[in-house]
N, C-alpha and C. Protein backbone atom coordinates (compact mmCIF):
# COMPACT_ATOMS: atom_id res chain seq x y z
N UNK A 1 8.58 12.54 0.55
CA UNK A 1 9.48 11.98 -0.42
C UNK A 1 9.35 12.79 -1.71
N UNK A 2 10.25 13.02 -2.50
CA UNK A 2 10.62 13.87 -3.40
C UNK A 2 10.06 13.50 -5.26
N UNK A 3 9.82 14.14 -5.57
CA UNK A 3 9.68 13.68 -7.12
C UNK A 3 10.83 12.61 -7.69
N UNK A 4 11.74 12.97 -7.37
CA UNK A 4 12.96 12.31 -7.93
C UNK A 4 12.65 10.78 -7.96
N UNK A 5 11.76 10.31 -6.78
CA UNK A 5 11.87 9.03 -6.61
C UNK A 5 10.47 8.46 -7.31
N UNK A 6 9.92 9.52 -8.37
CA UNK A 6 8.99 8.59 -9.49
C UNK A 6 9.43 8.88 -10.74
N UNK A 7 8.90 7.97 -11.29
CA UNK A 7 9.22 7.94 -13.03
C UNK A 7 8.26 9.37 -13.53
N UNK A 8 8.65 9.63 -14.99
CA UNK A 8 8.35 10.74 -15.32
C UNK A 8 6.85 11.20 -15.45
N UNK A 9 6.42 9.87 -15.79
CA UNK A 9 5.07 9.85 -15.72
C UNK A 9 4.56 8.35 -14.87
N UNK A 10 3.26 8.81 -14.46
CA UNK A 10 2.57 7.74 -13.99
C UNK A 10 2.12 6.75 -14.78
N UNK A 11 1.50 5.74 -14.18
CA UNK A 11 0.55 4.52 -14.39
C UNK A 11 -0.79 4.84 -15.33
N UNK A 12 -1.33 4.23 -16.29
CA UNK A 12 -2.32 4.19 -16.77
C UNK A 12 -3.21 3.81 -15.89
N UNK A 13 -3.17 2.64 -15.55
CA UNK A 13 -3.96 2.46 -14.78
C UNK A 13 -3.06 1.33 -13.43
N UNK A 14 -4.15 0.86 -12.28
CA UNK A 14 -3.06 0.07 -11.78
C UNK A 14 -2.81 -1.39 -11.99
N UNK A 15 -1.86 -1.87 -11.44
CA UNK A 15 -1.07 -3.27 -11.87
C UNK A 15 -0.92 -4.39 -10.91
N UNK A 16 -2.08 -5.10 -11.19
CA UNK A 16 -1.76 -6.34 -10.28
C UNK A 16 -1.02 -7.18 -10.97
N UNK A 17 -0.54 -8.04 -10.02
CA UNK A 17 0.93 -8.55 -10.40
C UNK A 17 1.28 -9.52 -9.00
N UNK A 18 1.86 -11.14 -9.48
CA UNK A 18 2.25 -11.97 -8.52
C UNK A 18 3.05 -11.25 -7.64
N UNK A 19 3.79 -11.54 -6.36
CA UNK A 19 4.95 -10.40 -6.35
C UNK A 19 6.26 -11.11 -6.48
N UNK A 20 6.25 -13.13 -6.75
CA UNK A 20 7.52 -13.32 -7.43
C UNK A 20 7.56 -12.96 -8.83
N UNK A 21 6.63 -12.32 -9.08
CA UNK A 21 6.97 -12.18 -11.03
C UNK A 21 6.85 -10.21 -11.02
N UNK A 22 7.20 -9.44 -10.43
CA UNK A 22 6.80 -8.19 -9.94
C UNK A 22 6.87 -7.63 -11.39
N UNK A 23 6.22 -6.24 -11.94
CA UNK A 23 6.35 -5.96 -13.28
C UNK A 23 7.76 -5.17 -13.14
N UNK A 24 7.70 -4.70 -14.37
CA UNK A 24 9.17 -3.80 -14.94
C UNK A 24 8.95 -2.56 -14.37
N UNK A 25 8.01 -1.50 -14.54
CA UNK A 25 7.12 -0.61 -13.83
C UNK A 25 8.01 -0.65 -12.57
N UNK A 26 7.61 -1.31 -11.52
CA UNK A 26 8.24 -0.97 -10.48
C UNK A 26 9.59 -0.62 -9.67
N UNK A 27 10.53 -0.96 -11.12
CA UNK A 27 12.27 -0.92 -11.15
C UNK A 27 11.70 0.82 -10.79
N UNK A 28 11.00 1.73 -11.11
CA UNK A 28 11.16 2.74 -11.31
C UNK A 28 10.80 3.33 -10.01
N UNK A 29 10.43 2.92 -8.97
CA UNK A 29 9.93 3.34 -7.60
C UNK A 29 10.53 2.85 -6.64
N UNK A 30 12.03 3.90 -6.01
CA UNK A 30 12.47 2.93 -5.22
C UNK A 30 12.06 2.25 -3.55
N UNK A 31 10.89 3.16 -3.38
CA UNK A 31 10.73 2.50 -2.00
C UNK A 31 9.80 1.47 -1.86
N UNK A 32 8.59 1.59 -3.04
CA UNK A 32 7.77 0.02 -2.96
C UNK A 32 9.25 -1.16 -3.46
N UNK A 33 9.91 -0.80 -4.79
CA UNK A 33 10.52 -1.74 -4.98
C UNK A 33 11.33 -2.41 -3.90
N UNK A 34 11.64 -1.52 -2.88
CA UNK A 34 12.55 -2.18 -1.50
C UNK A 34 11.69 -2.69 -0.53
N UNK A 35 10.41 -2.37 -0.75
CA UNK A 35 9.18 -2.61 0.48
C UNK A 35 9.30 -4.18 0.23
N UNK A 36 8.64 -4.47 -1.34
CA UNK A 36 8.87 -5.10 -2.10
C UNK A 36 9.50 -6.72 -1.77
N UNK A 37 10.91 -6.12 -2.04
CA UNK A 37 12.48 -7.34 -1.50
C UNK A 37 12.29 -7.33 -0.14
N UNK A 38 11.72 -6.73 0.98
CA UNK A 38 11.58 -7.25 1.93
C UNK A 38 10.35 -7.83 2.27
N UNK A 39 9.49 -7.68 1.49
CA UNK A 39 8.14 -8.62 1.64
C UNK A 39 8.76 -9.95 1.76
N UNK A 40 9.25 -9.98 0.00
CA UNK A 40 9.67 -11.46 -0.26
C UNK A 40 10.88 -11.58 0.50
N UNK A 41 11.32 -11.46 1.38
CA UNK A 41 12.26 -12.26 2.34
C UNK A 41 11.53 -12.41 3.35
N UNK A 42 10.58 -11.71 4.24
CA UNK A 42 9.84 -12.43 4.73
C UNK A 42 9.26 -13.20 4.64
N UNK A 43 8.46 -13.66 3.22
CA UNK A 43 7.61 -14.56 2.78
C UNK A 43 8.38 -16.09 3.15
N UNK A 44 9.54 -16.36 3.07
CA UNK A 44 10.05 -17.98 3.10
C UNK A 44 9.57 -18.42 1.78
N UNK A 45 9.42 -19.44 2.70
CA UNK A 45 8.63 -20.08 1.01
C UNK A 45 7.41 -20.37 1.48
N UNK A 46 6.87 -19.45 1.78
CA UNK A 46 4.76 -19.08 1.82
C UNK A 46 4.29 -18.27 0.80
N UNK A 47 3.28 -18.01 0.27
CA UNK A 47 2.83 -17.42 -0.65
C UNK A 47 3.05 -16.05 0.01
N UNK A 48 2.19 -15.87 1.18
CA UNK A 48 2.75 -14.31 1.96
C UNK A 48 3.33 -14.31 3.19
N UNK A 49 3.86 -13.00 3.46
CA UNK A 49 4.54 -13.53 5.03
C UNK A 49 3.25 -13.60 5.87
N UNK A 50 3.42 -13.78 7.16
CA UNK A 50 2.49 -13.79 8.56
C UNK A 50 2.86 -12.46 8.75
N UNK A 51 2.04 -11.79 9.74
CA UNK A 51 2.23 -10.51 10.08
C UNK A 51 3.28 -10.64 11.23
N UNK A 52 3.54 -11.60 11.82
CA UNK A 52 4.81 -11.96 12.96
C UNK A 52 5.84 -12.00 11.79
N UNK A 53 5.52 -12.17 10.67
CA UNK A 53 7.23 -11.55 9.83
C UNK A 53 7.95 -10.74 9.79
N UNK A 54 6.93 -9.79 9.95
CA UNK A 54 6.97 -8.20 9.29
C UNK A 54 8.08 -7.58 10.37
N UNK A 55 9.13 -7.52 9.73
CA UNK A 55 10.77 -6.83 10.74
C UNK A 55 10.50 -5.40 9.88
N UNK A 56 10.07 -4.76 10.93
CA UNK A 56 10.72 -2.73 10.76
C UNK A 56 11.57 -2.78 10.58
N UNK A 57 12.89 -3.44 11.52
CA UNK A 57 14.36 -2.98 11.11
C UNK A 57 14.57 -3.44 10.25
N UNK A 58 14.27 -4.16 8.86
CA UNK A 58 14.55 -4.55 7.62
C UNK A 58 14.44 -3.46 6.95
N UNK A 59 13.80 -2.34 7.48
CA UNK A 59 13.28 -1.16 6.44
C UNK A 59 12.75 0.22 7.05
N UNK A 60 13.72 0.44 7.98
CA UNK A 60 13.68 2.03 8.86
C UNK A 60 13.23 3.03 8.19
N UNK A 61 13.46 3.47 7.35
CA UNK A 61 13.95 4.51 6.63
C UNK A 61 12.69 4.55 5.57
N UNK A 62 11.87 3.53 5.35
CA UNK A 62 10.53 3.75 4.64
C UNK A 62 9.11 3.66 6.10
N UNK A 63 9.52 3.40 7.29
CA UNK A 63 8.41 2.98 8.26
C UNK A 63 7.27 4.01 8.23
N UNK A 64 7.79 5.73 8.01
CA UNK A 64 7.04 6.62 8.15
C UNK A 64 6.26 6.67 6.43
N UNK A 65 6.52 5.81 5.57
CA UNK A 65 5.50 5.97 4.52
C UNK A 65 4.57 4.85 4.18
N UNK A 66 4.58 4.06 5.43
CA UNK A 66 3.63 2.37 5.95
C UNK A 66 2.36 2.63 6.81
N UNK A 67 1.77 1.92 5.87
CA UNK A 67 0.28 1.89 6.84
C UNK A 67 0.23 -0.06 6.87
N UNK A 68 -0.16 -0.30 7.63
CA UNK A 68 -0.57 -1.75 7.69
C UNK A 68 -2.72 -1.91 8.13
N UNK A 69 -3.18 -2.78 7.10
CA UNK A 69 -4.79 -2.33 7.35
C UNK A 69 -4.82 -3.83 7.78
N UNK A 70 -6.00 -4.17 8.07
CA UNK A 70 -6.81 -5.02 8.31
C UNK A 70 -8.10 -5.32 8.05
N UNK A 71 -8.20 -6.35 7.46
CA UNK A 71 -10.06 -6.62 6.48
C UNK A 71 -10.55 -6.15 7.33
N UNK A 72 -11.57 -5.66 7.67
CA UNK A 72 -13.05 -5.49 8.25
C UNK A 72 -14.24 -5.74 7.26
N UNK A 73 -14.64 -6.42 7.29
CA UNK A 73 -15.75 -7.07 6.27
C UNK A 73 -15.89 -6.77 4.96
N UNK A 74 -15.99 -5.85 4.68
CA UNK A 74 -16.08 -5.14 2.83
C UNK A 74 -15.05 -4.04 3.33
N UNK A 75 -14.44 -3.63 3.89
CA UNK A 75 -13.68 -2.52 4.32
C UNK A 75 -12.17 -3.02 4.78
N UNK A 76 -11.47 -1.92 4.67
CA UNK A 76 -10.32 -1.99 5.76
C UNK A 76 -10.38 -0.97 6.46
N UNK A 77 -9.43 -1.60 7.47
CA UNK A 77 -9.09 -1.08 8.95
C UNK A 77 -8.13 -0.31 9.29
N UNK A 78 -7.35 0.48 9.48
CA UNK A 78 -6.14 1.09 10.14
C UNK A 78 -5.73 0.73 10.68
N UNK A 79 -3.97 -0.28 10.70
CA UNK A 79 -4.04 -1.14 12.27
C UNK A 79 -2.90 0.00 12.93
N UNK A 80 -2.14 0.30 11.67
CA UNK A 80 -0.20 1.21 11.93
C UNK A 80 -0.39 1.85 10.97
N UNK A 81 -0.06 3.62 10.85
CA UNK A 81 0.13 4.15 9.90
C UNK A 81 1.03 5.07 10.17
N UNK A 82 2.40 5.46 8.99
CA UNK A 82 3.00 5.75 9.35
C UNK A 82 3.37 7.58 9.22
N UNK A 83 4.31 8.26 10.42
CA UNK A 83 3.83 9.83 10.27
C UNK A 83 4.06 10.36 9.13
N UNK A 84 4.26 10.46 7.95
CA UNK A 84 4.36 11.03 6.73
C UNK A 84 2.84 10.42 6.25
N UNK A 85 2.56 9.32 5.98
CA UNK A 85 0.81 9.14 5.35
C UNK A 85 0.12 10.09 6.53
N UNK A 86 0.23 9.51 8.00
CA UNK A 86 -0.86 10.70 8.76
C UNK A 86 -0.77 12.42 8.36
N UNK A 87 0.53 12.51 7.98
CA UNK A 87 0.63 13.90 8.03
C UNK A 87 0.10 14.90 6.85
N UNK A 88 -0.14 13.73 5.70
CA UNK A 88 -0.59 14.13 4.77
C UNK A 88 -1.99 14.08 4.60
N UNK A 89 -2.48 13.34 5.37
CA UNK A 89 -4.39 13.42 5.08
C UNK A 89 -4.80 14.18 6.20
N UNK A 90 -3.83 14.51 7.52
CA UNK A 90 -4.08 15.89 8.58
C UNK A 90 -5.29 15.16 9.88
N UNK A 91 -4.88 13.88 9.41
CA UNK A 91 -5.99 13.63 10.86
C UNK A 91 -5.74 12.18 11.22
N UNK A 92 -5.92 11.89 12.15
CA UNK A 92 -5.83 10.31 12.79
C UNK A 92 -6.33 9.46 12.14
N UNK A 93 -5.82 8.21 11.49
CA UNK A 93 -6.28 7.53 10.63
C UNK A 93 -6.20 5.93 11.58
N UNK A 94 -5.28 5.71 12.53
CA UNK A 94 -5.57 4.69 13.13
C UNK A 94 -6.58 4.23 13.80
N UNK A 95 -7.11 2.66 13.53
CA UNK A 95 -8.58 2.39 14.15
C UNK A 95 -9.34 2.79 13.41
N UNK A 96 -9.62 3.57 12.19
CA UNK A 96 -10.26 3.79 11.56
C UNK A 96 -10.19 3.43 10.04
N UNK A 97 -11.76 2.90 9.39
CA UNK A 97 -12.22 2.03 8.20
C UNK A 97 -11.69 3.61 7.22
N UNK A 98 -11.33 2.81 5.69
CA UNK A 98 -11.43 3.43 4.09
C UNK A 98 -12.78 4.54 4.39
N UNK A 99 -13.81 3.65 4.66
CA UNK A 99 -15.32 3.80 4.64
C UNK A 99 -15.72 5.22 5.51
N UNK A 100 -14.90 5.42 6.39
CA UNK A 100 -15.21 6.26 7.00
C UNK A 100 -14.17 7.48 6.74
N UNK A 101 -12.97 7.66 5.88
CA UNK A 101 -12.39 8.36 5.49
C UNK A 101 -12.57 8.87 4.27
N UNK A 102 -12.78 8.26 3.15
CA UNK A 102 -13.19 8.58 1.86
C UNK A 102 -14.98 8.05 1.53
N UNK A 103 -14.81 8.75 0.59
CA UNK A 103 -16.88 8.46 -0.18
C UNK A 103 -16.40 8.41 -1.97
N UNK A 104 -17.76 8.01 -2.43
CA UNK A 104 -17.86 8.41 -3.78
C UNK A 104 -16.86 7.69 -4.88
N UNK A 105 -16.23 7.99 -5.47
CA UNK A 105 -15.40 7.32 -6.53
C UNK A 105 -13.74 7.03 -5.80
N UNK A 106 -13.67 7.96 -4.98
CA UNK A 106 -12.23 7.83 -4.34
C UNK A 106 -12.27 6.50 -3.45
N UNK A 107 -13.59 6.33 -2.81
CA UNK A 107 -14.07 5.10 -2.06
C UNK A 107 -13.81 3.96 -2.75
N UNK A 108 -14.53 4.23 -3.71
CA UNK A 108 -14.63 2.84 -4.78
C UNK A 108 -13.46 2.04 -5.28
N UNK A 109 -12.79 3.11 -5.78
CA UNK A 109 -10.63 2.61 -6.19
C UNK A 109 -10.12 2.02 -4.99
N UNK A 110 -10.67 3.06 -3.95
CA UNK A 110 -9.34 2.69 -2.99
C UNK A 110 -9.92 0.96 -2.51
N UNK A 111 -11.24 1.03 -2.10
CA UNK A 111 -11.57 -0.43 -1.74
C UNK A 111 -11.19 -1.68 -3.00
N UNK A 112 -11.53 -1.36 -4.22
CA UNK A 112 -10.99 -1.80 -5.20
C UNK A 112 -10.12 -2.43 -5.24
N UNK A 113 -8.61 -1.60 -5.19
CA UNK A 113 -7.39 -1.91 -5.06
C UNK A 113 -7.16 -2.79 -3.91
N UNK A 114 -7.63 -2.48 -2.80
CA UNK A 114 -6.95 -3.57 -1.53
C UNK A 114 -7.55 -4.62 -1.72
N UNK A 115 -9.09 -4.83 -1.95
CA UNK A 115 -9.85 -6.36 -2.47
C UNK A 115 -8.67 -7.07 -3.48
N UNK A 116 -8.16 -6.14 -4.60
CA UNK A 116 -7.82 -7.00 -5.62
C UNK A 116 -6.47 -7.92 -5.12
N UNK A 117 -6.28 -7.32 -4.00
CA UNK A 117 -4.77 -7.51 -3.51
C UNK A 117 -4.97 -9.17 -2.39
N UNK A 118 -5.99 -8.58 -1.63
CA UNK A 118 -6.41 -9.77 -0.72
C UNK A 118 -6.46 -11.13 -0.92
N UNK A 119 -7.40 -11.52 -2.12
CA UNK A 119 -8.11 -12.85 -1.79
C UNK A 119 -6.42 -13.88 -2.90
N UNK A 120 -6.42 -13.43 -3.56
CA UNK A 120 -5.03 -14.08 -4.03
C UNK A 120 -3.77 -13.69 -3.87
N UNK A 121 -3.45 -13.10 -3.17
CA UNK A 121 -2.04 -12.58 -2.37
C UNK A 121 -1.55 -12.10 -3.76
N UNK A 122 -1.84 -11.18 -4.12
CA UNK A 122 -1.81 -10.17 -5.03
C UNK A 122 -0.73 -8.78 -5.01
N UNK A 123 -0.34 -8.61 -5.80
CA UNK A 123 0.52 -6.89 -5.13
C UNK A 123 -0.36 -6.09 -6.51
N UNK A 124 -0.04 -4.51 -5.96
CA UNK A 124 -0.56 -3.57 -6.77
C UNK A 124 0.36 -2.72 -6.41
N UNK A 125 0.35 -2.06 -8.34
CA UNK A 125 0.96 -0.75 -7.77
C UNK A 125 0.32 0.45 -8.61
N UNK A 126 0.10 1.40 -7.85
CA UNK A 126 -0.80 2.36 -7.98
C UNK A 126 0.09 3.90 -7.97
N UNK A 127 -0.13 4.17 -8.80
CA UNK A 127 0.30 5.75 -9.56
C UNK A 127 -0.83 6.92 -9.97
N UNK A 128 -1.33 7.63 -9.36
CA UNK A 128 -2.21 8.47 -8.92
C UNK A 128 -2.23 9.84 -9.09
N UNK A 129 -3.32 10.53 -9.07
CA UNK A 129 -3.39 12.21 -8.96
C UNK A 129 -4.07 12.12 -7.51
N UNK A 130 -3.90 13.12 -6.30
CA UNK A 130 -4.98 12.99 -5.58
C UNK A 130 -6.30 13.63 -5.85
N UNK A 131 -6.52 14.01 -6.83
CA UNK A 131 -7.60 14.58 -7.54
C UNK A 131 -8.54 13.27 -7.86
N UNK A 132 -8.10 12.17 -7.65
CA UNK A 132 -9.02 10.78 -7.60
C UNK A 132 -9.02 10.34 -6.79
N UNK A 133 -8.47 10.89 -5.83
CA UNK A 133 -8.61 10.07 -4.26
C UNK A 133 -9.36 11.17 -3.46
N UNK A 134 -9.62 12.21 -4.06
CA UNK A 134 -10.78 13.03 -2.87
C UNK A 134 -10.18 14.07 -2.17
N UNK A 135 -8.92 14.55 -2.21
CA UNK A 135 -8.42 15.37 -1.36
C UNK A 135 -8.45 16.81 -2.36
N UNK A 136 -8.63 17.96 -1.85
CA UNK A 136 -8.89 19.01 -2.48
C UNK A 136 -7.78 19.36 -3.69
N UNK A 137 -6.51 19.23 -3.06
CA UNK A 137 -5.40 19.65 -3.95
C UNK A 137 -4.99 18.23 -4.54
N UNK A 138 -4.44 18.64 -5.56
CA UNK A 138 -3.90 17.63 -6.54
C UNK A 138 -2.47 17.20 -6.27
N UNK A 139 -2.36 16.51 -6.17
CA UNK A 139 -0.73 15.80 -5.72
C UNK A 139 -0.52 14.06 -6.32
N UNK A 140 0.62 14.01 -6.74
CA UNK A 140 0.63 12.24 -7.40
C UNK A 140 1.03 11.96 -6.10
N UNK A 141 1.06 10.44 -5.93
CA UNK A 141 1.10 9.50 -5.04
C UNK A 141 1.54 7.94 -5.58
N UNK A 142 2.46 7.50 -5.35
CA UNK A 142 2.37 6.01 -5.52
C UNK A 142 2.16 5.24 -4.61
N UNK A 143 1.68 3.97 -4.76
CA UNK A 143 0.76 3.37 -3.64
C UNK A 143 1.83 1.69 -3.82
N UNK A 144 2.28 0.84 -3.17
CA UNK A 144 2.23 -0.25 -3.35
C UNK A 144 1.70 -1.09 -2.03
N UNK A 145 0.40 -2.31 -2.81
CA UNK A 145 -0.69 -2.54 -1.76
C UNK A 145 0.34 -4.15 -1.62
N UNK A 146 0.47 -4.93 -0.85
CA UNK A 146 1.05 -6.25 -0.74
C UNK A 146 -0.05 -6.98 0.57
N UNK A 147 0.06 -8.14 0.22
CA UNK A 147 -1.30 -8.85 1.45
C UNK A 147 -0.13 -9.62 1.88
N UNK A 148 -0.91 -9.62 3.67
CA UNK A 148 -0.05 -10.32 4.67
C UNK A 148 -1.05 -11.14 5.54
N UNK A 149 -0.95 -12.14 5.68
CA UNK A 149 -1.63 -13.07 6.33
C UNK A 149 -1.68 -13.40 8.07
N UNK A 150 -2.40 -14.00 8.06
CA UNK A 150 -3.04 -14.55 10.00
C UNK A 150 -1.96 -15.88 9.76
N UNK A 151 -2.39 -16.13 11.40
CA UNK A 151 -1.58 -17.46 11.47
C UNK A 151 -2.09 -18.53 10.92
N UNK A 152 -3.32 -18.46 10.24
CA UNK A 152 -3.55 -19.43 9.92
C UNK A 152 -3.63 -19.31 8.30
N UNK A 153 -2.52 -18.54 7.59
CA UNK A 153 -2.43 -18.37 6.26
C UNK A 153 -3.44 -17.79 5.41
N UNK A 154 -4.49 -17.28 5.35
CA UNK A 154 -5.87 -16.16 4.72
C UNK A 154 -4.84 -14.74 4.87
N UNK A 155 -5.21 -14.39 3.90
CA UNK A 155 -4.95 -12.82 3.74
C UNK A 155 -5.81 -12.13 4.33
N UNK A 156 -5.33 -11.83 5.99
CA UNK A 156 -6.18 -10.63 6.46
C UNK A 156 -5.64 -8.94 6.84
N UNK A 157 -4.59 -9.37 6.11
CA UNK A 157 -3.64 -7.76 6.53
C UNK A 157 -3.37 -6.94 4.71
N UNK A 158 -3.15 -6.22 4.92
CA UNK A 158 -2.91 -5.42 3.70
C UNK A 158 -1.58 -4.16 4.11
N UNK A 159 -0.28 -4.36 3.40
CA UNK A 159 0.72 -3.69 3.84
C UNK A 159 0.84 -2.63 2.72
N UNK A 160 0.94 -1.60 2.88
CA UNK A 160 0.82 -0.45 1.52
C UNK A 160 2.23 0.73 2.11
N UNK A 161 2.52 1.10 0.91
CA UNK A 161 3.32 2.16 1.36
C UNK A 161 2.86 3.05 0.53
N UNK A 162 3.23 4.38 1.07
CA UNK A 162 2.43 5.53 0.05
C UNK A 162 3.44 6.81 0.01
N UNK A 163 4.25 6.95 -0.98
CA UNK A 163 5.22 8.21 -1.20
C UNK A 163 4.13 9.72 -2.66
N UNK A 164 4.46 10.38 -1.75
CA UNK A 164 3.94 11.65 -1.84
C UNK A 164 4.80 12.35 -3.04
N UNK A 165 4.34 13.15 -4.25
CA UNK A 165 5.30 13.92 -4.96
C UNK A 165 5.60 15.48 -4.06
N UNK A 166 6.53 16.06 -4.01
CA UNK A 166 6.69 16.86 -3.13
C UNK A 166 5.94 18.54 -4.06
């Protein structure tokens, strides 16, 4: 995905945020903001959707910049990730923990961010260098993290989309 589709500059830092009250910030990103409007139409009137919500065909055309995780105890999981995120970190990321992909300070944010998102059905949105996420070359990234729940309503899923500056 192309520069065109971020604002001129990034995030200070990142932004948690209800996702019926979403910030202003995000008018400026159009594919979390559409990830976004289809969260909340899945949601009903639940705080988050169930992961039996989650319709692809609501949103074709962003599937290849979706990862969907899953808690694993202090960690997440890889459950779906989509070929533009795989193609950009160059290696199989499904089935596989944060923990075992990143270390060090890049570790720390990234677990950071999905915790903050989890336990109160939280959204984030994250505006980045990859120069803080651990990857050799520097590239921005926007991240939007949204929590999706079990059948029995706990936030155990974490839905993120991740567009690349070209």
């Amino acid at each position: 995905m192309g520069l065109a589709l971020f604002p001129a500059t990034g995030l200070d830092q990142p932004i948690r945020f209800a996702p019926d009250a979403p910030p202003a910030e995000l008018a400026g990103y159009d594919g979390p903001a559409r990830l976004l409007a289809a969260w909340r139409r899945w949601c009903g009137d639940r705080a988050m959707p169930r992961r039996s919500d989650i319709e692809p065909l609501d949103i074709p055309d962003l599937l290849s910049a979706l990862a969907l995780l899953e808690a694993d105890g202090a960690d997440f999981r890889f459950l779906l990730v989509g070929e533009t995120v795989s193609a950009r970190y160059g290696h199989r990321l499904k089935g596989r923990r944060l923990g075992e992909l990143m270390t060090g300070r890049a570790l720390r944010y990234t677990l950071d961010e999905h915790r903050q998102c989890a336990p109160g059905a939280n959204g984030l949105l994250v505006d980045r260098m990859h120069s803080e996420s651990g990857l050799d070359d520097v590239q921005r990234y926007v991240r939007l993290i949204l929590p999706i729940s079990d059948s029995d309503g706990r936030c155990r899923y974490i839905l993120a989309i991740m567009q690349f500056a070209a």
